[in-house]
C-alpha atoms as a PDB file:
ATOM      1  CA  UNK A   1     171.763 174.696 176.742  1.00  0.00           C
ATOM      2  CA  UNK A   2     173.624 172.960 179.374  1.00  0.00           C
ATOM      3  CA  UNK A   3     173.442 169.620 181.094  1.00  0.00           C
ATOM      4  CA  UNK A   4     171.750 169.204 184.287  1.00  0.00           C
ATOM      5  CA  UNK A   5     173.111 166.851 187.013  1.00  0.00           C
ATOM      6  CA  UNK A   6     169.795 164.476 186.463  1.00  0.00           C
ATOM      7  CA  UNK A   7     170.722 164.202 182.784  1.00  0.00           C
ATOM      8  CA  UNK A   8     174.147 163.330 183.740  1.00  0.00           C
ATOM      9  CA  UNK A   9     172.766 160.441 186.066  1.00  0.00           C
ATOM     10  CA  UNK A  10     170.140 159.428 182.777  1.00  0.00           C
ATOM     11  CA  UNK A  11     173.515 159.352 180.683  1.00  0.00           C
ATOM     12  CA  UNK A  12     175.614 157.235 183.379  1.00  0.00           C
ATOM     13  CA  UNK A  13     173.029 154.541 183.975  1.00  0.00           C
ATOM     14  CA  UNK A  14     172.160 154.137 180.005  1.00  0.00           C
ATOM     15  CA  UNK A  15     176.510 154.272 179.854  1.00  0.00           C
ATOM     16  CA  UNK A  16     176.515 149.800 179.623  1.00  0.00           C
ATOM     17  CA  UNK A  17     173.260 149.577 178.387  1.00  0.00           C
ATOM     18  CA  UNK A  18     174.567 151.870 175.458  1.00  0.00           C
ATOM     19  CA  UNK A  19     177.757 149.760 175.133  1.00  0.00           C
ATOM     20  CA  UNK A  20     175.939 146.679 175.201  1.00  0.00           C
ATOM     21  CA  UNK A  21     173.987 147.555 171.972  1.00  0.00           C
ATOM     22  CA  UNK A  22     176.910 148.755 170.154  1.00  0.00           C
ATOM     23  CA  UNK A  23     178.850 145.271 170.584  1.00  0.00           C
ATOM     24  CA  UNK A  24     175.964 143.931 169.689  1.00  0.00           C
ATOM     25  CA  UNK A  25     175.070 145.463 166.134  1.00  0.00           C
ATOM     26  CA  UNK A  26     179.148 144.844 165.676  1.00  0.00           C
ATOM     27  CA  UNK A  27     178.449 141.132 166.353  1.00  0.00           C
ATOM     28  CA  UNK A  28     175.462 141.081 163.952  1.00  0.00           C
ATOM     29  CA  UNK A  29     177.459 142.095 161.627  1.00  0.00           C
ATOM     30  CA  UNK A  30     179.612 139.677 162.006  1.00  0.00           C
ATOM     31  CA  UNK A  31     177.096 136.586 162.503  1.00  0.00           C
ATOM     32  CA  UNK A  32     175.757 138.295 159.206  1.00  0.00           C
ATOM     33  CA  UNK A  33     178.895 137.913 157.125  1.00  0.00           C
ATOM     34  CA  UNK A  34     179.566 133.806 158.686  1.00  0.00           C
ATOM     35  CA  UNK A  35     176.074 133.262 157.750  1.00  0.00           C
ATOM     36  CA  UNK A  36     176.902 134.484 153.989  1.00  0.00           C
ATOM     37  CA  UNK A  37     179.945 132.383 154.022  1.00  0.00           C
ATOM     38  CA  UNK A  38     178.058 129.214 155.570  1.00  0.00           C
ATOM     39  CA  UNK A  39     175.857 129.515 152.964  1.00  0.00           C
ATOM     40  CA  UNK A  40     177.938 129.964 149.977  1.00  0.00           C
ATOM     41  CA  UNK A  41     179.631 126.864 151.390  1.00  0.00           C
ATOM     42  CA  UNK A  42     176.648 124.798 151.044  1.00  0.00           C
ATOM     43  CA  UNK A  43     176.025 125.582 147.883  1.00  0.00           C
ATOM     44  CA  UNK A  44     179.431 125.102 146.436  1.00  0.00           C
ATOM     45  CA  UNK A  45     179.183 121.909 148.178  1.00  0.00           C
ATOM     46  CA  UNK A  46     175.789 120.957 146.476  1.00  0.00           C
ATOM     47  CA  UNK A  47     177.153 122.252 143.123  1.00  0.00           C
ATOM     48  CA  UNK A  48     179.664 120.199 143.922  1.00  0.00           C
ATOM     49  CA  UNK A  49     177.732 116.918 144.802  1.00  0.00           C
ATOM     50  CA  UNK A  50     175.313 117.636 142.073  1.00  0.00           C
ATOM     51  CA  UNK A  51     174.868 116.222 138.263  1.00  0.00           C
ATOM     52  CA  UNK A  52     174.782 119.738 135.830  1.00  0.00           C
ATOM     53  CA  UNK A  53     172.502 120.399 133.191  1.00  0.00           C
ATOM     54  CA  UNK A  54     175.189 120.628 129.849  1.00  0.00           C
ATOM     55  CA  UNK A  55     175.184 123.047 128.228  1.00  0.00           C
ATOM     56  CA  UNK A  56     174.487 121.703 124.652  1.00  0.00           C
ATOM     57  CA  UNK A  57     171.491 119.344 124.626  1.00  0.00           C
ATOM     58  CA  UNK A  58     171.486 116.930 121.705  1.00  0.00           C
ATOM     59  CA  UNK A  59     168.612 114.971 120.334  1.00  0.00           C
ATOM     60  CA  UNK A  60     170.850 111.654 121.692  1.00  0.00           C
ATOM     61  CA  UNK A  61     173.378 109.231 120.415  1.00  0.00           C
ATOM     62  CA  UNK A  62     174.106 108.876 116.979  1.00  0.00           C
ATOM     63  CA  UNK A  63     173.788 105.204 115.201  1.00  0.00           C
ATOM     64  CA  UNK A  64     177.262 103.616 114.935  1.00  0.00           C
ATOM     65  CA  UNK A  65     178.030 100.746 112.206  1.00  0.00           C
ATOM     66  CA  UNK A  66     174.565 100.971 111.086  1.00  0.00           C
ATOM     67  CA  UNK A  67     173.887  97.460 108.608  1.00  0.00           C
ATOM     68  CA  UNK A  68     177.754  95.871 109.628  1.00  0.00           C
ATOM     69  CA  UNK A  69     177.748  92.669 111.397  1.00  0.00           C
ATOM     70  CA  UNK A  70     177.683  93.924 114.565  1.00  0.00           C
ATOM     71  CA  UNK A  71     173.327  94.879 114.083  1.00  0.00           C
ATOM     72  CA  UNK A  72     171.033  93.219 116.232  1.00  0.00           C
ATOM     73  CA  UNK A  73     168.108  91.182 114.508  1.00  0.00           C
ATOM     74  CA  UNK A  74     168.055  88.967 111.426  1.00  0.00           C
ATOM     75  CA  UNK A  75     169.916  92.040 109.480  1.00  0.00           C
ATOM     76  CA  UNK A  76     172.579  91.544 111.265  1.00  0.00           C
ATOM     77  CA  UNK A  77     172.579  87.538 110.633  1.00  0.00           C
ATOM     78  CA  UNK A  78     172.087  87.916 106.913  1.00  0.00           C
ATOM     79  CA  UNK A  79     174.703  90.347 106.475  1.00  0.00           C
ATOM     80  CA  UNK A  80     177.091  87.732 107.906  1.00  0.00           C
ATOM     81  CA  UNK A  81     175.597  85.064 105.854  1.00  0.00           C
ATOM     82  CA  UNK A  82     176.309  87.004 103.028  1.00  0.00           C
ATOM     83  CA  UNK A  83     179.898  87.453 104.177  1.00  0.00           C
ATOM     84  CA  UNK A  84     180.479  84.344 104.653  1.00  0.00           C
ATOM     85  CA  UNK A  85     179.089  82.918 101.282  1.00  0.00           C
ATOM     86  CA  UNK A  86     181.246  85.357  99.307  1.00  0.00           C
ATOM     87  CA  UNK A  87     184.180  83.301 100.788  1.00  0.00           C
ATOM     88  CA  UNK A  88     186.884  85.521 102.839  1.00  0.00           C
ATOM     89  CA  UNK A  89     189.156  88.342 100.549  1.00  0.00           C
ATOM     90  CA  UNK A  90     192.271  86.731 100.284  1.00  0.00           C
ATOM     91  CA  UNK A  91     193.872  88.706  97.859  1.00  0.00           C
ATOM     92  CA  UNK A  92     194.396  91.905  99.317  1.00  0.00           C
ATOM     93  CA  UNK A  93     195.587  90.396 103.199  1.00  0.00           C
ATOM     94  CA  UNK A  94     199.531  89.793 103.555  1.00  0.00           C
ATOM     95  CA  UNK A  95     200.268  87.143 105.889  1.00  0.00           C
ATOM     96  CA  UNK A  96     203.527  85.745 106.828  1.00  0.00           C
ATOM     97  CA  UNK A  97     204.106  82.803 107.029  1.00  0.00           C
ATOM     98  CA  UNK A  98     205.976  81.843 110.084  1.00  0.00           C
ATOM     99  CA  UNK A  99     203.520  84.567 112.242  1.00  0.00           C
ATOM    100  CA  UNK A 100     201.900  82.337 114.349  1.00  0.00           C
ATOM    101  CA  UNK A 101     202.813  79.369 113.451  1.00  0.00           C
ATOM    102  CA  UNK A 102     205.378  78.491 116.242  1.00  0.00           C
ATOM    103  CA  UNK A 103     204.253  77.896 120.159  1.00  0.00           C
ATOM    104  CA  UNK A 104     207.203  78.561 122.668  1.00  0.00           C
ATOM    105  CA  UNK A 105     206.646  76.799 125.378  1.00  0.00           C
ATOM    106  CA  UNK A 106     209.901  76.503 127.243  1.00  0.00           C
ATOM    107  CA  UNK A 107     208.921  79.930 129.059  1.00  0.00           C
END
């Protein structure tokens, strides 16, 4: 089988048409692959700008000096009451005695 002159004219005048598709498909590629990127950029970004689930959910905070003076409510009050009517524990507090006794107050 060999090539007839028309089929060399049908090969000519496809010739750029031909090239034209295959830099084309190359650029898809390539538009492809900065889309990818674009997008993994975003969402790094988001990930970024964005508050995580943890990983370890707890039931919430845990109660902290639960019945001390520092409780909210008349518990709180009464405990300090208490305190106060039992008179302050002397006896086991070491306190010197020129600690804060003395203001300097030539600077």
């Amino acid at each position: 089988m060999s090539l007839q002159p028309i089929d060399l004219q049908n090969l000519f005048l496809r010739l750029s048409q031909i090239g034209q598709d295959q830099a084309a498909e190359r650029n898809a590629i390539i538009q492809g692959q900065e889309v990818v990127g674009r997008e993994i950029a975003q969402r790094s970004r988001d990930r970024q700008n964005s508050v995580g689930e943890p990983e370890r959910l707890e039931q919430g905070p845990e109660p902290v000096n639960e019945g001390e003076s520092g409780a909210e409510g008349e518990s709180g009050e009464q405990g300090r009451e208490e305190r106060e009517a039992e008179g302050p524990d002397h006896e086991n507090v070491f306190r010197d005695p020129d600690l804060g006794q003395n203001i300097d107050i030539s600077g």
